[in-house]
Each structure stands twice: as C-alpha cells, then as structure tokens.
Protein backbone atom coordinates (compact mmCIF):
# COMPACT_ATOMS: atom_id res chain seq x y z
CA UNK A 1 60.14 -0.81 15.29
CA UNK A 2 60.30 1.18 18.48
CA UNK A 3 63.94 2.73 18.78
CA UNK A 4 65.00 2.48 22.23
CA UNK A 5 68.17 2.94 24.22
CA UNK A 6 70.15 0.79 26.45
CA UNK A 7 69.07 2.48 29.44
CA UNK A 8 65.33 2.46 28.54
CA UNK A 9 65.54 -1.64 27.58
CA UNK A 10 67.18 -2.00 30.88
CA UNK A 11 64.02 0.29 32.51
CA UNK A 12 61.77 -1.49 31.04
CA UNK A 13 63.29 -4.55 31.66
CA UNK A 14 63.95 -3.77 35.24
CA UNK A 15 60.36 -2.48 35.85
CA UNK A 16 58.62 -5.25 35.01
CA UNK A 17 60.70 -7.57 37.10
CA UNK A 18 59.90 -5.59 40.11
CA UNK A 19 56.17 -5.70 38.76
CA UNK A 20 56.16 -1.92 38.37
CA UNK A 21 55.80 -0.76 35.04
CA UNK A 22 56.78 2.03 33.42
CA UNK A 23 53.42 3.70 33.45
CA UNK A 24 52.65 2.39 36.72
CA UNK A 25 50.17 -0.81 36.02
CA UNK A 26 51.56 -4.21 37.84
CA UNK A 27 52.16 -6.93 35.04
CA UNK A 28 48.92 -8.61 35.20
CA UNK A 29 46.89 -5.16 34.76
CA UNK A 30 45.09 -3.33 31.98
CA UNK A 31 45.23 0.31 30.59
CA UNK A 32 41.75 1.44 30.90
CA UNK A 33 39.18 0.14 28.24
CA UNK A 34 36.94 2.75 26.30
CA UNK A 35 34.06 0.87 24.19
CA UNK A 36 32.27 2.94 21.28
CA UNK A 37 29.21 1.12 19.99
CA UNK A 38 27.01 1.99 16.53
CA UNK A 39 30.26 4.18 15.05
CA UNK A 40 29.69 3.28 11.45
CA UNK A 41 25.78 3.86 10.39
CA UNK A 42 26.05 1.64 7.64
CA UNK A 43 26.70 -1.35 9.13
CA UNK A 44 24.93 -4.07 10.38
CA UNK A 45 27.52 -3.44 13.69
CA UNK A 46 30.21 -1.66 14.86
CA UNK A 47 32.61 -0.73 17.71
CA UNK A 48 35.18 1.46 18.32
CA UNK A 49 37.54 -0.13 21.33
CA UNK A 50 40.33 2.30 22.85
CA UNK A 51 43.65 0.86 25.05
CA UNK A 52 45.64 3.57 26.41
CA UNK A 53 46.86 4.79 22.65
CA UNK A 54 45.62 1.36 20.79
CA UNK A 55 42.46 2.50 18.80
CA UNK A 56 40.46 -0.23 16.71
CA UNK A 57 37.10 -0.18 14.90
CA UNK A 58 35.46 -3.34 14.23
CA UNK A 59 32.33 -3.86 11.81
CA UNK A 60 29.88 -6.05 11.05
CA UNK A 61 28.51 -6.52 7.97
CA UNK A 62 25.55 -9.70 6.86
CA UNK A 63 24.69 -10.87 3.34
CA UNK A 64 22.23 -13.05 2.08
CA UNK A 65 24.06 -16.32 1.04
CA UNK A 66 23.75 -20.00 -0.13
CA UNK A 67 25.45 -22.56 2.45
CA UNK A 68 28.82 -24.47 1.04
CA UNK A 69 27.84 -28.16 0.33
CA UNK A 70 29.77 -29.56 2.58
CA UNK A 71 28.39 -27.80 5.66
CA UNK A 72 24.69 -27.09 4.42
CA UNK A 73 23.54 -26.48 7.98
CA UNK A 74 26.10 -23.55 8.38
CA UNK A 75 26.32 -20.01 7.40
CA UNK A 76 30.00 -18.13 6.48
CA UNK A 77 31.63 -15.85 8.63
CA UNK A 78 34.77 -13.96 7.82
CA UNK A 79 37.19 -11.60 9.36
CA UNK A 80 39.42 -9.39 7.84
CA UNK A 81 41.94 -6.97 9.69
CA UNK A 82 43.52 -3.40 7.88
CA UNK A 83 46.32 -1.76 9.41
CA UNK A 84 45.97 1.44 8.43
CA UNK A 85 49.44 2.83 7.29
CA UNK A 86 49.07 6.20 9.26
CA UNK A 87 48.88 4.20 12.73
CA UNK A 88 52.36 3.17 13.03
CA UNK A 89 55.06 3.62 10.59
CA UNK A 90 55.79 -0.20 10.80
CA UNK A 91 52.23 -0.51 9.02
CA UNK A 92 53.33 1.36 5.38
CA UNK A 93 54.32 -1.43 3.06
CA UNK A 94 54.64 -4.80 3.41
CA UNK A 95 54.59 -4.86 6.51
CA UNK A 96 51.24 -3.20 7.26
CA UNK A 97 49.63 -6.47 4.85
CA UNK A 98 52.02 -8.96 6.82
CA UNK A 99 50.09 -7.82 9.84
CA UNK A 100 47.01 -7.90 8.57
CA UNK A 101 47.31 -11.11 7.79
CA UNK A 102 48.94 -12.39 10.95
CA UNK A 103 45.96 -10.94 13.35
CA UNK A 104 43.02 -11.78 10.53
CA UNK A 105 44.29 -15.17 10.84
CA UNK A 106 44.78 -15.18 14.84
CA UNK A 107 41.26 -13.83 14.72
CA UNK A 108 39.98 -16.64 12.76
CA UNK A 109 41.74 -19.32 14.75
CA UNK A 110 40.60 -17.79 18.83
CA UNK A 111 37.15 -16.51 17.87
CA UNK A 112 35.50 -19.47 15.07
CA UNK A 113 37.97 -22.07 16.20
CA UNK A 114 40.22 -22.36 13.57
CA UNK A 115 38.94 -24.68 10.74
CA UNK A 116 37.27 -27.04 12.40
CA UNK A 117 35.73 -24.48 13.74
CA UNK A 118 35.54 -26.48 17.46
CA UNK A 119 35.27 -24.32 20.16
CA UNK A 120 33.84 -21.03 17.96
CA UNK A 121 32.63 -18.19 20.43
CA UNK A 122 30.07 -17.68 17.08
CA UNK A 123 27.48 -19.93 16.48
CA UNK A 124 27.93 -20.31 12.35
CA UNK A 125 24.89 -23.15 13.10
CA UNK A 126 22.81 -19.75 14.00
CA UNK A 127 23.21 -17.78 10.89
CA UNK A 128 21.52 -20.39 8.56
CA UNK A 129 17.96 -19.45 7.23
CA UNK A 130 16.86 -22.61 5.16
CA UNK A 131 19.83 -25.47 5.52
CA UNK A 132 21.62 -26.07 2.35
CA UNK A 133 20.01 -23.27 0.72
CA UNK A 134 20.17 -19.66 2.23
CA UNK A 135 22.14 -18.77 4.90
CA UNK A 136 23.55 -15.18 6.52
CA UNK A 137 27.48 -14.50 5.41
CA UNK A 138 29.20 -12.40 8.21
CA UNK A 139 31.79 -10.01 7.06
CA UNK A 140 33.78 -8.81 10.35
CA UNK A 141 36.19 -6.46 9.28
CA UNK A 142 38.98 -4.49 11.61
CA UNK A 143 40.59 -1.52 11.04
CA UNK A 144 43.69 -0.24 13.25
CA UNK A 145 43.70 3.65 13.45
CA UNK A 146 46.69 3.94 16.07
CA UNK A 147 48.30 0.92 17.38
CA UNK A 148 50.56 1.21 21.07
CA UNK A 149 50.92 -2.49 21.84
CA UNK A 150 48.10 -5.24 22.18
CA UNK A 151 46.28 -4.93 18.98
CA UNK A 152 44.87 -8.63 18.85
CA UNK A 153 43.61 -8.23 22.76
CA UNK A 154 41.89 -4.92 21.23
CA UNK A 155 40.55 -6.43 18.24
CA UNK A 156 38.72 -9.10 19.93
CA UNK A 157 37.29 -6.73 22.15
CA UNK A 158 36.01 -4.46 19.03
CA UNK A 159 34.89 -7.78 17.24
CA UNK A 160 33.01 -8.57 20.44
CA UNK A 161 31.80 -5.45 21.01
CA UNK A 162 30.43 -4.58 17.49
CA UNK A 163 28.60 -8.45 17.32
CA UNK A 164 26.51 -7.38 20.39
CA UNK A 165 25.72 -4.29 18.27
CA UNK A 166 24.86 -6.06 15.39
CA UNK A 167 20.90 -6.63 14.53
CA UNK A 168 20.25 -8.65 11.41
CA UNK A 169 16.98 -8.38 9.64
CA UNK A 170 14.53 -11.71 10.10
CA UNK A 171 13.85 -13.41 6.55
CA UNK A 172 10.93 -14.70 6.04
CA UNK A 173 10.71 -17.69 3.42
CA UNK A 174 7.83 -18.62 1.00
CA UNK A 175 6.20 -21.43 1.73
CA UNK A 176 5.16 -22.64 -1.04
CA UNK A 177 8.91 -23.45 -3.19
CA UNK A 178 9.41 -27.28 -3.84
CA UNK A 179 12.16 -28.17 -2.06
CA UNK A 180 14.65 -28.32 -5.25
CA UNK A 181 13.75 -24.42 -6.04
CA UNK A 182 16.01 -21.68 -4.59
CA UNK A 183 13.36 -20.32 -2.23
CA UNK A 184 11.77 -16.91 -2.16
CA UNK A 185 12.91 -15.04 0.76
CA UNK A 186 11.41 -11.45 2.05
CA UNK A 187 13.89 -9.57 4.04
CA UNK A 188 11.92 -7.29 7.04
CA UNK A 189 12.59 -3.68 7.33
CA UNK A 190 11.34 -3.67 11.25
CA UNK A 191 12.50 -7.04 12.90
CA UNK A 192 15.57 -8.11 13.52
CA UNK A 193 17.61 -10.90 15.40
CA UNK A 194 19.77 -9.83 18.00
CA UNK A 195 23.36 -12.20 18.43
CA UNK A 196 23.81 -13.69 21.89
CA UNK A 197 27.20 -12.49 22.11
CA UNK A 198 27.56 -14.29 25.79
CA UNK A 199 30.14 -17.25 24.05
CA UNK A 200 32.28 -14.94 22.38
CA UNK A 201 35.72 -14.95 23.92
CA UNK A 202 38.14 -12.63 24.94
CA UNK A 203 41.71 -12.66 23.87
CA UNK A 204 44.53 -12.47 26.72
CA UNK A 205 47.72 -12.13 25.12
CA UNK A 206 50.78 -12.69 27.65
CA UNK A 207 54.07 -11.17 26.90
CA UNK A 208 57.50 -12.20 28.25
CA UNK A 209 59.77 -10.18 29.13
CA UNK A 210 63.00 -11.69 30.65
CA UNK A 211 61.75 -14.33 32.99
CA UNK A 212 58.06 -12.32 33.54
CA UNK A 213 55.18 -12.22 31.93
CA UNK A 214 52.77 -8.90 31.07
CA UNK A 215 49.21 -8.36 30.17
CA UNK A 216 48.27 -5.31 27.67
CA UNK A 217 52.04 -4.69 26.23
CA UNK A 218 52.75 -1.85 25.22
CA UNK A 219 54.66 -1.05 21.92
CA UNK A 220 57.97 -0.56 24.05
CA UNK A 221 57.31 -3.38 26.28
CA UNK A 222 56.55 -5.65 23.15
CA UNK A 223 59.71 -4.70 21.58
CA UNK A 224 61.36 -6.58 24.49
CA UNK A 225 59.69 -9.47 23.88
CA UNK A 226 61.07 -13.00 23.79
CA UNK A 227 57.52 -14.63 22.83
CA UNK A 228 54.15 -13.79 23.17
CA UNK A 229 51.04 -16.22 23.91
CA UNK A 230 47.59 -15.07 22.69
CA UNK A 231 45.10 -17.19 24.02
CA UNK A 232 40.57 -16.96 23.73
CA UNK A 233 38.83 -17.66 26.94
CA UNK A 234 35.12 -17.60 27.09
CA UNK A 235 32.53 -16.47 29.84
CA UNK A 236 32.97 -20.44 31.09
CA UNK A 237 36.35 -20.28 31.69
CA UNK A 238 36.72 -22.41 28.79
CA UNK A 239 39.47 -22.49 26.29
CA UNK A 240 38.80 -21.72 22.71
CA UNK A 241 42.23 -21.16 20.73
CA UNK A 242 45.79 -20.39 20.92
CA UNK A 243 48.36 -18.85 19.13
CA UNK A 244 51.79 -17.66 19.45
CA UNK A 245 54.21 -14.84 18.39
CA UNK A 246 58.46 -14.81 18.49
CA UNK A 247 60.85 -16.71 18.11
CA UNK A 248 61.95 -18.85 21.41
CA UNK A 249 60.23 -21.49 21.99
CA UNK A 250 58.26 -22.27 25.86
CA UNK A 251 58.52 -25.24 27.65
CA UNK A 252 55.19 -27.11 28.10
CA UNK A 253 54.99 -25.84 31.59
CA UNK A 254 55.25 -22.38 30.98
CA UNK A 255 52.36 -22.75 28.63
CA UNK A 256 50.42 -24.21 31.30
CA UNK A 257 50.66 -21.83 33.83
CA UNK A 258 50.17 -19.52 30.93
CA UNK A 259 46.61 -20.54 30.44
CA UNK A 260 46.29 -20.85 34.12
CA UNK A 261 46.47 -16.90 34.30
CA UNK A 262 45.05 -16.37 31.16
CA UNK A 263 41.73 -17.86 32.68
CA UNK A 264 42.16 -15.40 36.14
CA UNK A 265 42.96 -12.13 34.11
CA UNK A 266 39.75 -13.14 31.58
CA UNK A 267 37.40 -12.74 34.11
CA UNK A 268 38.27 -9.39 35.09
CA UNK A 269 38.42 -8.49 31.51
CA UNK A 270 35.09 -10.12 30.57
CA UNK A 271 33.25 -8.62 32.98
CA UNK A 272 35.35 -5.02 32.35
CA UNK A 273 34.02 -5.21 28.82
CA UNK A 274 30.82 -6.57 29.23
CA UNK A 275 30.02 -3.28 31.20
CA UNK A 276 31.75 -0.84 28.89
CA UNK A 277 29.38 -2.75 26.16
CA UNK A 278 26.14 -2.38 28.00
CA UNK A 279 27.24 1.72 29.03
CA UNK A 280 27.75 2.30 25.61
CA UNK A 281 24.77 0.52 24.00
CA UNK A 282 22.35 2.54 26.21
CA UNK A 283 24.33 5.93 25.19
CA UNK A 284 23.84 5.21 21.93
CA UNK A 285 19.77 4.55 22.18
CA UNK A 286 19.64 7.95 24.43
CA UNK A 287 21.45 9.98 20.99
C-alpha cells in the first residue's frame, strides 16, 4: 500500500474538497489518455492504453470453437487480467492473483454483462459461424505493466481499444455436410471481419474521498478511499454493469447521483478515446 503521512492524507484530503487536486486536475477530470494500437504482432488485437503512470496492454486473441449446448447460437468470450509483479509491489504474491481476479471478474460483469450476459457491450450472438456447431472463442487478456491508480477505468479502455484492432479471418463452410456432421470449415488468409466496437462501454470508476467524489484516482488518492463505484456506460448513455470496491456501504441516493455523473463524465471519455483509437489506428497503417 502507498505509505503516506498525516500531513499528506490531510493534503490530499483537503485538495480534493476544495476540488483542486494534488496534481492540479478538478475531481471530475482525467490524466491525459495515450492509446497504442497493433502492439503485439501475434495477436488477433491489441492495445497499449497509458493514464498518467497507469500502463495496460490488452489483447485479443480468436479460436475456432464449438458453441456450449445451452446457448448454440453464441460464441465464448473470455477475459483474463495479469498483474505483473514488477508494477507495484502490492502485485508480488497473493496479492498480485487477488487482483487479478477482482478486475477479470469486474471486467466480465461491465463489459459481457455479467452472466446473463444482458446488457454486453460484445455481441457473443456475432461471433457464431454455424449455430450449435462452430463458433469464434475470444480470449481478451490484460496485462498491468505499471499501475498509479484506476486500473479497471484503464483496462476497459485497452479492452476497447484492442477489439477495434482486432480483424478475425471469415470462415467459409462446406456446403455440402449433413447437418449432423461437424462441418468443414476453410479459414481465409485475406478477408477478415472487422468488430463494431461502437457498443462497447467505458468504465467510470468514482472514488470517495471524505464527502467527494473523484474520477481517475490516483494510487495516493485511492488509498484514501472510503468506497469506490465502477460503473460501464455505453455510447447511448445506457447502463451496462456495476460494481463496487471498500468497505462502507452508500446510501441508495448516493448511488444514484453516482450514475448520474457517471453518464456526464462518459461522454467526454468516449469521445476522448474514440479519437485516441482512430489517431492511433491510422499511425499504425502509415508504419
């Protein structure tokens, strides 16, 4: 954890009650957002996302697959977050895997809508090929290089980013398999499907401090904490999962007017990364 002293709680603290910060953003403001696309060759997708000192890859892997049986008309997707143990010293151990865990799971729940899967910013519908048969298995992983606060918020972003990166190669089925057979699938070399990544949220997690709550935490800030609210808001303004961090709970109110800036500061953030997305796809055709 991030050792501080009375007088730097109390700065903190004090700062963000006046809606000054320590490094000078208001409460409901962003560090600056740096978006890396096509950063691992081998991938089907990837994204490098920087905040301030928070640096996350995400990647995007696809697999040829057979639909469960009791969703034959939809493909898998999974997502799986490492914190790697030279990022923060909290991350060696135990609790580097308890935190993997915690954010693959907060992934799961805001971006493919927990397990019913209602409200999923990915289409799982879209990645089947022949329904009950073959379908495309998504593997999203995250990795954590250096973590200052706000890892889910970056995460998200990667994920996003690194799904609008992703191409997967169009499969072409035989036509002439009976319809108990396993069909015959040819994989193409030169096509390949693009993912409308306009539905995929964002995540806005909100931080209180004292009687205030903060965009973009920082580790300091989010040692301060009392709770934290994480909560997936698509281009729509629609909500597509929640989750929360700490101890103490929040009245229903709070959580309200929670969501209520959640959906203002999304907009700004949607529209931030959507442009750091397309600047960085077209960088990546000109190398």
């Amino acid at each position: 954890m991030v050792g501080l002293s009375v007088g730097e709680k109390h700065f903190i603290q004090g700062g963000i009650a006046q809606d000054l910060r320590s490094d000078g953003r208001k409460r409901l403001t962003y560090r600056p957002i740096y978006v890396e696309t096509g950063v691992i060759p081998q991938a089907h997708g990837s994204a490098r996302v920087r905040l301030g000192a928070t640096d996350v890859i995400a990647s995007v892997k696809a697999e040829l697959g057979k639909p469960s049986a009791l969703q034959p008309d939809k493909g898998n997707i999974a997502i799986y977050v490492d914190c790697s143990p030279t990022a923060a010293p909290m991350f060696e151990g135990r609790g580097g895997e308890e935190l993997s865990t915690e954010l693959s799971v907060a992934l799961q729940r805001c971006l493919l809508g927990g397990k019913s899967g209602a409200g999923a910013g990915i289409d799982p519908t879209s990645l089947v090929v022949v329904e009950g048969k073959v379908c495309w298995d998504l593997y999203i992983d995250g990795l954590v290089i250096s973590s200052d606060g706000n890892l889910l918020d970056a995460l998200a972003a990667a994920i996003k980013a690194a799904l609008s990166n992703t191409g997967i190669p169009k499969v072409n089925v035989a036509a002439d398999a009976t319809s108990d057979e396993q069909p015959e699938v040819n994989i193409s070399d030169e096509e390949f499907l693009q993912f409308d990544t306009s539905g995929i949220p964002v995540i806005v997690t909100l931080t209180k401090v004292g009687r205030h709550y903060i965009v973009d935490a920082t580790s300091e800030e989010e040692s301060q904490m009392s709770s934290a609210v994480s909560i997936s808001v698509n281009r729509k303004g629609h909500i597509c999962g929640l989750t929360k961090r700490g101890g103490v709970g929040l009245d229903p109110s709070i959580i309200l007017d929670m969501i209520s800036v959640a959906k203002h500061v999304s907009e700004q953030l949607i529209n931030k990364l959507d442009s750091e997305i397309a600047a960085a796809e077209a960088s990546e055709e000109e190398s």
